[in-house]
Protein backbone atom coordinates (compact mmCIF):
# COMPACT_ATOMS: atom_id res chain seq x y z
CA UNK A 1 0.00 0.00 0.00
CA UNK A 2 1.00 3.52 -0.68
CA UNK A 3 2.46 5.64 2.03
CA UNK A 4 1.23 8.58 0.74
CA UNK A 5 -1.92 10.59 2.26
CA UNK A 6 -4.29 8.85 -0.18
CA UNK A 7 -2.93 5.16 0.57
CA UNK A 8 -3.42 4.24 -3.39
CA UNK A 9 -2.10 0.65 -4.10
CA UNK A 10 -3.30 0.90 -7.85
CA UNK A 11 -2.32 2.40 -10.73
CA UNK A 12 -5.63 3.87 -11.65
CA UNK A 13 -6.33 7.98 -11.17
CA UNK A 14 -7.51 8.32 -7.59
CA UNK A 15 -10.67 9.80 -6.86
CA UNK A 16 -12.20 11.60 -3.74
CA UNK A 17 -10.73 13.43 -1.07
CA UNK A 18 -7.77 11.59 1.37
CA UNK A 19 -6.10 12.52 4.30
CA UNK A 20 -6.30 16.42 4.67
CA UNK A 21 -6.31 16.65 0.70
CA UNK A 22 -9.88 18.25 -0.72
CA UNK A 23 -9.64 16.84 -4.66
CA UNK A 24 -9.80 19.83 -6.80
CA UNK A 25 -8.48 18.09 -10.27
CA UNK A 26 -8.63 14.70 -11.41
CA UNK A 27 -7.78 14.88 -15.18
CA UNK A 28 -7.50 11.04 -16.94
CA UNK A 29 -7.48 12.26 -20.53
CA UNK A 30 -10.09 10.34 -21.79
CA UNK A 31 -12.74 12.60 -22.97
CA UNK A 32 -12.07 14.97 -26.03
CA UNK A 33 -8.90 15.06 -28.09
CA UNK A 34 -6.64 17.95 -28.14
CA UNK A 35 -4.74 17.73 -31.54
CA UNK A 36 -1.35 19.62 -32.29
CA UNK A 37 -2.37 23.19 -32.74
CA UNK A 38 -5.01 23.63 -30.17
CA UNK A 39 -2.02 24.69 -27.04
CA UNK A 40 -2.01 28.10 -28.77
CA UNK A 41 -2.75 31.95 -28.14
CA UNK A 42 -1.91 30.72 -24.81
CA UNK A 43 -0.07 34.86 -24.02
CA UNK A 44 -3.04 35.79 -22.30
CA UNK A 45 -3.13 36.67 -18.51
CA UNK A 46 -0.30 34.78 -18.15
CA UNK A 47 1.04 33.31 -14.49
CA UNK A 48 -2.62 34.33 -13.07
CA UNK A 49 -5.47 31.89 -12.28
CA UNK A 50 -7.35 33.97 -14.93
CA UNK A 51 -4.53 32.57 -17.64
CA UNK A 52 -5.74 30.64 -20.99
CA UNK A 53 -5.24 29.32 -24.32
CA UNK A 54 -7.31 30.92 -26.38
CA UNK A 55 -6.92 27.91 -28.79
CA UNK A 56 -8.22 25.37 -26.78
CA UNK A 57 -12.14 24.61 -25.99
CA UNK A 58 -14.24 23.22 -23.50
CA UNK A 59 -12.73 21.62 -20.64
CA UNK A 60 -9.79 21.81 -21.29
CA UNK A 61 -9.59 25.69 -21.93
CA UNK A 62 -11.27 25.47 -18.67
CA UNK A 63 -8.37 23.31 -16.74
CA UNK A 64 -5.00 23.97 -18.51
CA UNK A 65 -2.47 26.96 -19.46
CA UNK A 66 0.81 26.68 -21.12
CA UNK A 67 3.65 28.84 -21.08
CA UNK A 68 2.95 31.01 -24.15
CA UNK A 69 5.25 30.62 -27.41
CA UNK A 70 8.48 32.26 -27.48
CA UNK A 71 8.88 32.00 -23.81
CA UNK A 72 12.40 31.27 -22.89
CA UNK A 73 13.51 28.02 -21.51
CA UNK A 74 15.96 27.72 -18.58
CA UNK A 75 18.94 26.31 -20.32
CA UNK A 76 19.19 30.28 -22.02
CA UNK A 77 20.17 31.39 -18.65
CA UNK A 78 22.73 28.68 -18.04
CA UNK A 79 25.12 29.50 -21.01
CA UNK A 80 23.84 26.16 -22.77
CA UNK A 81 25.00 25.65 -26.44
CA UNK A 82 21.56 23.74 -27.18
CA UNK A 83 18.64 25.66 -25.52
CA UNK A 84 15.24 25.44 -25.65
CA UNK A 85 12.36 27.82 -26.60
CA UNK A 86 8.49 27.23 -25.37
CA UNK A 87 6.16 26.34 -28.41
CA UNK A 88 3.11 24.35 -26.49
CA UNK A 89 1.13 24.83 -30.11
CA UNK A 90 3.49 21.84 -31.69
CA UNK A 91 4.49 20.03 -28.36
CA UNK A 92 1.62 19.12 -26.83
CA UNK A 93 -1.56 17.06 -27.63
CA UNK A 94 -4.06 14.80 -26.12
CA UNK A 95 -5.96 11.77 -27.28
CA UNK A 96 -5.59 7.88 -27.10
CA UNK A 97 -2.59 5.37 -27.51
CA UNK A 98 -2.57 2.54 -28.73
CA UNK A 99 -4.79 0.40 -26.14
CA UNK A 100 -7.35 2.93 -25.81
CA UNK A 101 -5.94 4.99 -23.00
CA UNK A 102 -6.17 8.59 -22.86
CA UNK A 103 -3.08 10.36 -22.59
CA UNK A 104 -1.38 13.68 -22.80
CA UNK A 105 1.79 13.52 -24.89
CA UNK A 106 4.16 16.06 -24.56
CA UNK A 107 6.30 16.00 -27.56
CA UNK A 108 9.57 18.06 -27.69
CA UNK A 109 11.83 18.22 -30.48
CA UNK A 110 14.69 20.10 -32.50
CA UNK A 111 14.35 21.49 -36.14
CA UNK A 112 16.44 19.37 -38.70
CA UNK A 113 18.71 22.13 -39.51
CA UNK A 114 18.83 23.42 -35.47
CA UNK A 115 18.37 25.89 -33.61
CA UNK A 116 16.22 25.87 -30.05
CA UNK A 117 14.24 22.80 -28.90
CA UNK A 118 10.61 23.23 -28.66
CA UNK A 119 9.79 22.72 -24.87
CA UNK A 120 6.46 22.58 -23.46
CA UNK A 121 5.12 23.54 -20.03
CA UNK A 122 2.00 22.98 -19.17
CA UNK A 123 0.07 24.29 -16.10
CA UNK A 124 -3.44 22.86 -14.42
CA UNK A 125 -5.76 26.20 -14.19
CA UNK A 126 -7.34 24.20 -10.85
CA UNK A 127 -4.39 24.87 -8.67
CA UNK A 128 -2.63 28.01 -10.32
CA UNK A 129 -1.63 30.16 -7.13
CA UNK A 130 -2.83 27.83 -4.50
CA UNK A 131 -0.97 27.76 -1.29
CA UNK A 132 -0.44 24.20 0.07
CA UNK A 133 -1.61 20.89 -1.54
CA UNK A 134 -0.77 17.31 -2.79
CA UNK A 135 -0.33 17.07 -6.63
CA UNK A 136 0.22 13.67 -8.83
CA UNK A 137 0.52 12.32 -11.81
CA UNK A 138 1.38 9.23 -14.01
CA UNK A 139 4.07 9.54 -16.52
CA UNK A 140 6.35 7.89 -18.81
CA UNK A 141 9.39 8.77 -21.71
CA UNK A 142 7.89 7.07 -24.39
CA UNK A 143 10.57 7.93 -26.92
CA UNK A 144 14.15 9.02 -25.51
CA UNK A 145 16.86 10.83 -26.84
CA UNK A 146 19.48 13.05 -25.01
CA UNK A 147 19.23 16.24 -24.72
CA UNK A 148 15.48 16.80 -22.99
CA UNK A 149 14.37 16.61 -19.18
CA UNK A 150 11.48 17.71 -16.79
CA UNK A 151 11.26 20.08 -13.82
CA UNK A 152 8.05 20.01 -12.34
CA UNK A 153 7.84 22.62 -10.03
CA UNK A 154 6.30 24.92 -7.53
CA UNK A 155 8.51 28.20 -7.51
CA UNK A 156 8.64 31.95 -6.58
CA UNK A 157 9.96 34.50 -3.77
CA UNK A 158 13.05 32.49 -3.58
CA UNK A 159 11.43 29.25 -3.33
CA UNK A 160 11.38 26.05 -5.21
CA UNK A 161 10.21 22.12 -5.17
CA UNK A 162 11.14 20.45 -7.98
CA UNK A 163 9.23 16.86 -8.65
CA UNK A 164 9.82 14.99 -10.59
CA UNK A 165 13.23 16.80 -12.08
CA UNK A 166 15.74 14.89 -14.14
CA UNK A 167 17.58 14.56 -18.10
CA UNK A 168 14.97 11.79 -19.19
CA UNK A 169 18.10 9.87 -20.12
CA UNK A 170 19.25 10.09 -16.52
CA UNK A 171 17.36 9.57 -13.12
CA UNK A 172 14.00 10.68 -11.88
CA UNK A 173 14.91 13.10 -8.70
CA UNK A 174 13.03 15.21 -6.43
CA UNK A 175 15.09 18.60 -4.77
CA UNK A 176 13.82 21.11 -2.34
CA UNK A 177 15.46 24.51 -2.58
CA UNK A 178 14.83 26.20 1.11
CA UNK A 179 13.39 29.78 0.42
CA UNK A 180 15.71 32.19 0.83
CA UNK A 181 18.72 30.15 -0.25
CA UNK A 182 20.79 27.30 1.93
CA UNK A 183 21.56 24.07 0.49
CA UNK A 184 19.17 22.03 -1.10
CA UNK A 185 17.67 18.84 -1.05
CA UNK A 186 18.56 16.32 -3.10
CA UNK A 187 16.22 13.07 -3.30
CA UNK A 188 16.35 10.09 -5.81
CA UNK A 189 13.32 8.63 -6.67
CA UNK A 190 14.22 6.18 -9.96
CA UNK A 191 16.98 5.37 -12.51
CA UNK A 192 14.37 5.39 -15.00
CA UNK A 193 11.77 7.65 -17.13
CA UNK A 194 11.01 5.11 -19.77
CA UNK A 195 9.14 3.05 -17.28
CA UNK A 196 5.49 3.85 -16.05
CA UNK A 197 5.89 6.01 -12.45
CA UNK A 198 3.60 7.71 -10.00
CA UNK A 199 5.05 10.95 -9.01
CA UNK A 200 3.76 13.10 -6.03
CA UNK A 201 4.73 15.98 -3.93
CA UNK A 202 2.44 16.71 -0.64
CA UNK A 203 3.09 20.05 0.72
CA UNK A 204 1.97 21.06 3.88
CA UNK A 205 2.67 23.77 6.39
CA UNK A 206 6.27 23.43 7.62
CA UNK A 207 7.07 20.47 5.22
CA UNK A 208 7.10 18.88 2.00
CA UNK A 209 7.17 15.67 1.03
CA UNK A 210 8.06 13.39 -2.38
CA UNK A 211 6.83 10.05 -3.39
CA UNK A 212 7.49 7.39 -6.21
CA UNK A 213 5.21 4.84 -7.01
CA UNK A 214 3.75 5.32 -3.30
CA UNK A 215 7.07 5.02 -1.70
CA UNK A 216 8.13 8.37 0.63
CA UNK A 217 11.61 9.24 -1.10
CA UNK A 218 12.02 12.79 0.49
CA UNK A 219 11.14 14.98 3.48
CA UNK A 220 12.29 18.36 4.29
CA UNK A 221 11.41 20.86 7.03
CA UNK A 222 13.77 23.37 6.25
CA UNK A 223 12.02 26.85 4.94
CA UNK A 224 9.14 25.24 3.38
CA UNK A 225 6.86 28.13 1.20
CA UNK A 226 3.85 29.69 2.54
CA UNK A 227 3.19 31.55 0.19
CA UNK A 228 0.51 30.51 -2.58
CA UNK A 229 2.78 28.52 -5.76
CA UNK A 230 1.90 27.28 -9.28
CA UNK A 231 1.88 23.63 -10.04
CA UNK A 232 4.29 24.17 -13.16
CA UNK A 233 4.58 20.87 -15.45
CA UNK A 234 7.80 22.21 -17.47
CA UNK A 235 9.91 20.50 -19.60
CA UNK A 236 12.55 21.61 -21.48
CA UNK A 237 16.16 21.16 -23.33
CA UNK A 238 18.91 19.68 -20.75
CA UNK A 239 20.46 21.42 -18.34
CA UNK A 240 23.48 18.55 -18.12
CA UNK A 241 25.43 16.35 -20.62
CA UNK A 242 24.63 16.63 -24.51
CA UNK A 243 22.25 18.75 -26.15
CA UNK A 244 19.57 17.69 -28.26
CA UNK A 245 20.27 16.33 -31.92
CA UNK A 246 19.18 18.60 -34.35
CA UNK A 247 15.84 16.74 -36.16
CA UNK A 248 15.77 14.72 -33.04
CA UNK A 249 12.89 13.89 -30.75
CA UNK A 250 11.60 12.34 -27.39
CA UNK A 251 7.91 12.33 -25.75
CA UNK A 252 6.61 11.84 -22.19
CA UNK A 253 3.42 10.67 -21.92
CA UNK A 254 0.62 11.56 -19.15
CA UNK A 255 -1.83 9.07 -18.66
CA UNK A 256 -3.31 10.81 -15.23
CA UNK A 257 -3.22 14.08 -13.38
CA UNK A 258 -4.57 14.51 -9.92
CA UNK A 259 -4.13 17.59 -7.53
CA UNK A 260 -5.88 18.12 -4.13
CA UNK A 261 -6.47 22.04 -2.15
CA UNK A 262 -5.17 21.42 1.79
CA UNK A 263 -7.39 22.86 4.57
CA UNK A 264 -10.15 24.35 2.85
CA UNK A 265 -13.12 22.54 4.21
């Protein structure tokens, strides 16, 4: 059985409130597709709760954001020779695989002739600017190649919690950067994207907390926010070893998203 707050032994998206965790999103892609194109116009009210894609319809304009096109990725700030640029409108797409089950694919790639990787990040409306929480998912690389990774974080003021975090062709971490600075945490979780993993990160006054596949793999007390954070689903071009290829490609797939408000009933 899980040791996280919902106690989840499946692999199934959980449902219903657990522990001190009021459900606020449970996304399993299975409803309406999303095709390539439809992550666009997305520069509108950006990092508020109010933020959209005006591309997108239904539901889903409804429940997700992405970081506009033409944001810059993080490698551009690290001196990177291969960086990455944000383009959600030909990363990212929803709709079945093969045995029926609805994913999100996030698809990042670099033109044939190069220049910047197209990186995707991807933000659930539900808990935009919501202090406190648990937040999960159920993800896999489904095509690797180096030169790609994932931060999903929860950052500002000096703050960060990064889960999961990793170069897909390396291992799937957690850190905790204290706010205000001091060392941070450093947590592995797995030595492997390309396999199916439950991620979550349950953050609570005074501590957060990291899970794989229902087993705790971090604590920290030290600075913990308190401030009200974005649940930011980023990934991007490498921030260590080789750059991406140019014409080359890798894809994470989503089959699951579930995020839960703390305290407010």
């Amino acid at each position: 059985m899980s040791a996280d707050a919902c106690r989840a032994s499946g692999t199934d998206l959980p449902r219903g409130d657990c522990g001190p965790f009021w459900q606020v999103l449970a996304e399993d892609f299975d409803g309406d597709r999303v095709p390539l194109g439809a992550f666009g116009d997305c520069d509108h009210r950006v990092d508020t709760s109010a933020a959209y894609c005006g591309g997108l319809r239904g539901t889903y304009r409804d429940n997700w954001w992405a970081y506009p096109t033409g944001w810059r990725d993080t490698a551009n700030d690290r001196g990177r020779d291969v960086v990455g640029v944000y383009h959600p409108e030909d990363t990212v797409s929803v709709g079945p695989a093969e045995n029926g089950d609805g994913r999100m694919y996030i698809r990042m790639w670099r033109p044939a002739d190069g220049g910047p990787v197209h990186a995707a990040a991807v933000v659930p409306r539900a808990v935009m600017q919501m202090r406190y929480g648990k937040y999960s998912a159920r993800i896999k690389v489904t095509k690797l190649a180096p030169g790609y990774k994932s931060a999903w974080l929860h950052y500002g003021g000096g703050c960060e919690m990064d889960h999961p975090e990793g170069e897909w062709t390396g291992d799937l971490t957690a850190f905790h950067h204290p706010c205000g600075g001091g060392e941070q945490s450093y947590f592995p979780g797995s030595d492997d994207w390309t396999e199916w993993h439950t991620v979550s990160t349950e953050w609570t006054p005074g501590q957060v907390r990291f899970f794989v596949d229902g087993r705790q793999v971090g604590h920290d007390t030290r600075d913990v926010p308190d401030r009200p954070l974005s649940w930011v689903l980023q990934n991007e071009s490498a921030l260590q070893g080789p750059g991406a290829a140019p014409g080359s490609s890798a894809q994470l797939d989503i089959t699951w998203v579930a995020a839960y408000a703390y305290g407010w009933k």
